[in-house]
N, C-alpha and C. Protein backbone atom coordinates (compact mmCIF):
# COMPACT_ATOMS: atom_id res chain seq x y z
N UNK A 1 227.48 290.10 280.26
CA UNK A 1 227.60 288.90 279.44
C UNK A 1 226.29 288.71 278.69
N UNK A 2 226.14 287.96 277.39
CA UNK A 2 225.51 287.67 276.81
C UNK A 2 225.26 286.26 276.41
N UNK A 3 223.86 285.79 276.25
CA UNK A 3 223.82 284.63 275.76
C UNK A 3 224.95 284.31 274.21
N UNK A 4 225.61 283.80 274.26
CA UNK A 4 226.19 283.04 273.03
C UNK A 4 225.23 282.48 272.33
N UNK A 5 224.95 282.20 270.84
CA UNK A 5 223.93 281.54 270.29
C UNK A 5 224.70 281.12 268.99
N UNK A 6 225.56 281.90 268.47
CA UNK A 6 226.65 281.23 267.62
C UNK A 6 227.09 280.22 267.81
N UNK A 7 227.73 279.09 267.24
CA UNK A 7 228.32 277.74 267.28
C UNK A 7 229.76 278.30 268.34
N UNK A 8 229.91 277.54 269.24
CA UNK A 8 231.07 278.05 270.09
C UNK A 8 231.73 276.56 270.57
N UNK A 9 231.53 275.65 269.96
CA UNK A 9 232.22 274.22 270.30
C UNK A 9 233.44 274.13 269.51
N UNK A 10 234.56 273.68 269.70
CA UNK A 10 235.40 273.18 269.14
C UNK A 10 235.22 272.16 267.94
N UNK A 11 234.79 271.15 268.64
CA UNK A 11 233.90 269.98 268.36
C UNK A 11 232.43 269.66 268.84
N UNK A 12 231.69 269.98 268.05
CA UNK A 12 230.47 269.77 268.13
C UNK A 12 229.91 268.48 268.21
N UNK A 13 230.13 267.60 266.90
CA UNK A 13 230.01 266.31 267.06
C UNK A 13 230.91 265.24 268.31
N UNK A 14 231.88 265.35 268.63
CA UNK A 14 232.01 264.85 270.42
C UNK A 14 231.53 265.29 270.85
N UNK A 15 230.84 266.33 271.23
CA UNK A 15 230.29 266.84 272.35
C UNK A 15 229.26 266.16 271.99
N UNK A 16 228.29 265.99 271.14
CA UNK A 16 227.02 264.94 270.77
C UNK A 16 227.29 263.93 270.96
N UNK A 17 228.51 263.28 271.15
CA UNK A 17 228.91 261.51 271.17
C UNK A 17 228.69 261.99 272.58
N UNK A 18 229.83 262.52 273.23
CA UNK A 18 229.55 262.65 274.52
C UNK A 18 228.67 262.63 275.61
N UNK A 19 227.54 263.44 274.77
CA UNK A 19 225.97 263.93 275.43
C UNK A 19 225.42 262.45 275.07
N UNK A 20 224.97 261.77 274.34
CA UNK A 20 224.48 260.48 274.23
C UNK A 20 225.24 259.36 274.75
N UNK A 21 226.22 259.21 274.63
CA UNK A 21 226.96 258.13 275.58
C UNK A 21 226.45 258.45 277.34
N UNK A 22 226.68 259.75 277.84
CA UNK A 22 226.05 260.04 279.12
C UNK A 22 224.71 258.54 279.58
N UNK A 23 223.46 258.63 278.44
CA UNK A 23 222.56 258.38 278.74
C UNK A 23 222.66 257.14 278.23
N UNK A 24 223.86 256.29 277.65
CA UNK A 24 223.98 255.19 277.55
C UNK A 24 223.29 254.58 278.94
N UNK A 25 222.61 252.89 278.73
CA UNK A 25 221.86 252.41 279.95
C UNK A 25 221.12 252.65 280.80
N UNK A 26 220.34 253.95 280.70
CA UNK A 26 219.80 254.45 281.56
C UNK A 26 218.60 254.53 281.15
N UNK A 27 217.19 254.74 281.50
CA UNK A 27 216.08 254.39 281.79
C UNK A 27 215.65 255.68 281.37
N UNK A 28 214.49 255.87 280.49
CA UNK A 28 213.78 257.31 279.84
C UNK A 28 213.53 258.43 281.29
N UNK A 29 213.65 257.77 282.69
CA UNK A 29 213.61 258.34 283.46
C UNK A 29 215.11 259.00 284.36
N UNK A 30 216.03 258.15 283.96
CA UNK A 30 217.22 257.97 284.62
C UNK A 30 217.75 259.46 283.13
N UNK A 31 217.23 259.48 282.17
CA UNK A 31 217.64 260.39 281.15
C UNK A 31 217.10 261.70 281.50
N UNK A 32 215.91 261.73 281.87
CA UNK A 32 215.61 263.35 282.45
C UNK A 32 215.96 263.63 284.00
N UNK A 33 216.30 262.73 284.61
CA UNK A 33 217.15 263.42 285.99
C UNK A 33 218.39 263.37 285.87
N UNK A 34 218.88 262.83 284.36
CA UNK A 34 220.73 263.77 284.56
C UNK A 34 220.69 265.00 283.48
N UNK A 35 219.28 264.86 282.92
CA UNK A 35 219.26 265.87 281.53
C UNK A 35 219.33 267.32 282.66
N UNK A 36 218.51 266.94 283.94
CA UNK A 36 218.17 268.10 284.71
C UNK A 36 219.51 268.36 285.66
N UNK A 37 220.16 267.31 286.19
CA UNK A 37 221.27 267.58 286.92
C UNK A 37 222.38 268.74 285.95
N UNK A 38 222.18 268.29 284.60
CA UNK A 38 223.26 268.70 283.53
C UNK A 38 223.26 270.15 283.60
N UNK A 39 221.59 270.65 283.42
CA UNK A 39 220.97 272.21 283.37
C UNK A 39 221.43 273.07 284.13
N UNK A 40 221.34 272.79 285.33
CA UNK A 40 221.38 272.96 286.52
C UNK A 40 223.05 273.51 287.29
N UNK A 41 223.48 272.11 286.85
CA UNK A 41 225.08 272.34 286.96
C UNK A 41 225.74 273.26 286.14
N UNK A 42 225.49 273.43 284.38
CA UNK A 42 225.58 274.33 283.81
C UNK A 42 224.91 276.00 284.32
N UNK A 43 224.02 276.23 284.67
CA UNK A 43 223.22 277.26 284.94
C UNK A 43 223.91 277.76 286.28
N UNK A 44 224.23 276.48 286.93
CA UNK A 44 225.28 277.08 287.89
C UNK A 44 226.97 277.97 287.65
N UNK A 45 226.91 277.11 286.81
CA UNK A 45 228.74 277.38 286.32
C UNK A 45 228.28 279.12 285.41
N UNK A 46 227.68 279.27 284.91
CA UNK A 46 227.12 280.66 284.24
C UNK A 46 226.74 281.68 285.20
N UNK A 47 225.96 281.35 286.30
CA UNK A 47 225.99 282.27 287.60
C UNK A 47 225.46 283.82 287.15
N UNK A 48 224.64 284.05 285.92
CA UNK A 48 224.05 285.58 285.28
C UNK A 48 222.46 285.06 284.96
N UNK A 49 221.64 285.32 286.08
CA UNK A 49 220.67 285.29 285.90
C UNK A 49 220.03 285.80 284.18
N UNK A 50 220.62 287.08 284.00
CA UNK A 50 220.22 287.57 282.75
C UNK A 50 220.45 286.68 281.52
N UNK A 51 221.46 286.00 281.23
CA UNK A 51 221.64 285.21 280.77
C UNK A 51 221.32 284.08 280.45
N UNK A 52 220.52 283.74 281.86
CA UNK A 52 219.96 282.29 282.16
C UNK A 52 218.55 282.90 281.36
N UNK A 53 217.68 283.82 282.22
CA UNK A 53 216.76 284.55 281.57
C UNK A 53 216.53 284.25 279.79
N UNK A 54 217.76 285.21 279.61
CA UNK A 54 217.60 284.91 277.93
C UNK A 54 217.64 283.54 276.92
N UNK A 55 218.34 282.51 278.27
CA UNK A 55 218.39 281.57 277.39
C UNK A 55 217.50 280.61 277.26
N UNK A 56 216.83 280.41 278.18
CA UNK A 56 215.20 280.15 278.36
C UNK A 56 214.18 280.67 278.22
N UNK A 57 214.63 282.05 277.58
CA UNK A 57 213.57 282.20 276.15
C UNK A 57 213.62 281.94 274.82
N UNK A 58 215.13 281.66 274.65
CA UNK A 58 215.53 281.19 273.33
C UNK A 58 214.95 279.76 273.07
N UNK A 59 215.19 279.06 274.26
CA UNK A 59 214.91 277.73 274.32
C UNK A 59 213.01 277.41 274.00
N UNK A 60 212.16 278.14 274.23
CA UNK A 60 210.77 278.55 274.66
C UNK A 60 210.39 278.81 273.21
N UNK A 61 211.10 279.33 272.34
CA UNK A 61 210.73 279.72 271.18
C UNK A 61 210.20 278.72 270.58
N UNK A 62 209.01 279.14 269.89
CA UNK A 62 208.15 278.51 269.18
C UNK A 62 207.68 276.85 270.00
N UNK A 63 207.41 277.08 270.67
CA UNK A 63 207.09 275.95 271.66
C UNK A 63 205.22 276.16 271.93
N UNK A 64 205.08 277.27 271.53
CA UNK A 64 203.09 277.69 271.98
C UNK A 64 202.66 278.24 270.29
């Protein structure tokens, strides 16, 4: 398997309503411990290290 990096949503914009409604009421802190639960749970459901690998270098890019 490979990282996907192409647009692969149906709907992109729900999925953005979606992702921000999540963090409706919640506290700049209460937002990075479900941002991390989210990662996590995803990274689980993917289960290819290599993958995970690549995609946290994609993510890393241009960050230094």
């Amino acid at each position: 398997m490979r990282l996907k990096v192409e647009p692969n949503l149906d709907s992109p914009d729900d999925f953005y309503e979606r992702l921000n409604d999540m963090h409706h009421g919640l506290s700049d802190e209460q937002s990075r411990l479900v941002n991390a639960k989210l990662i996590l749970l995803l990274c689980n459901h993917i289960g290819d290290m290599r993958v995970l690998d690549e995609a946290m270098a994609v993510a890393r890019e241009g960050m230094t």
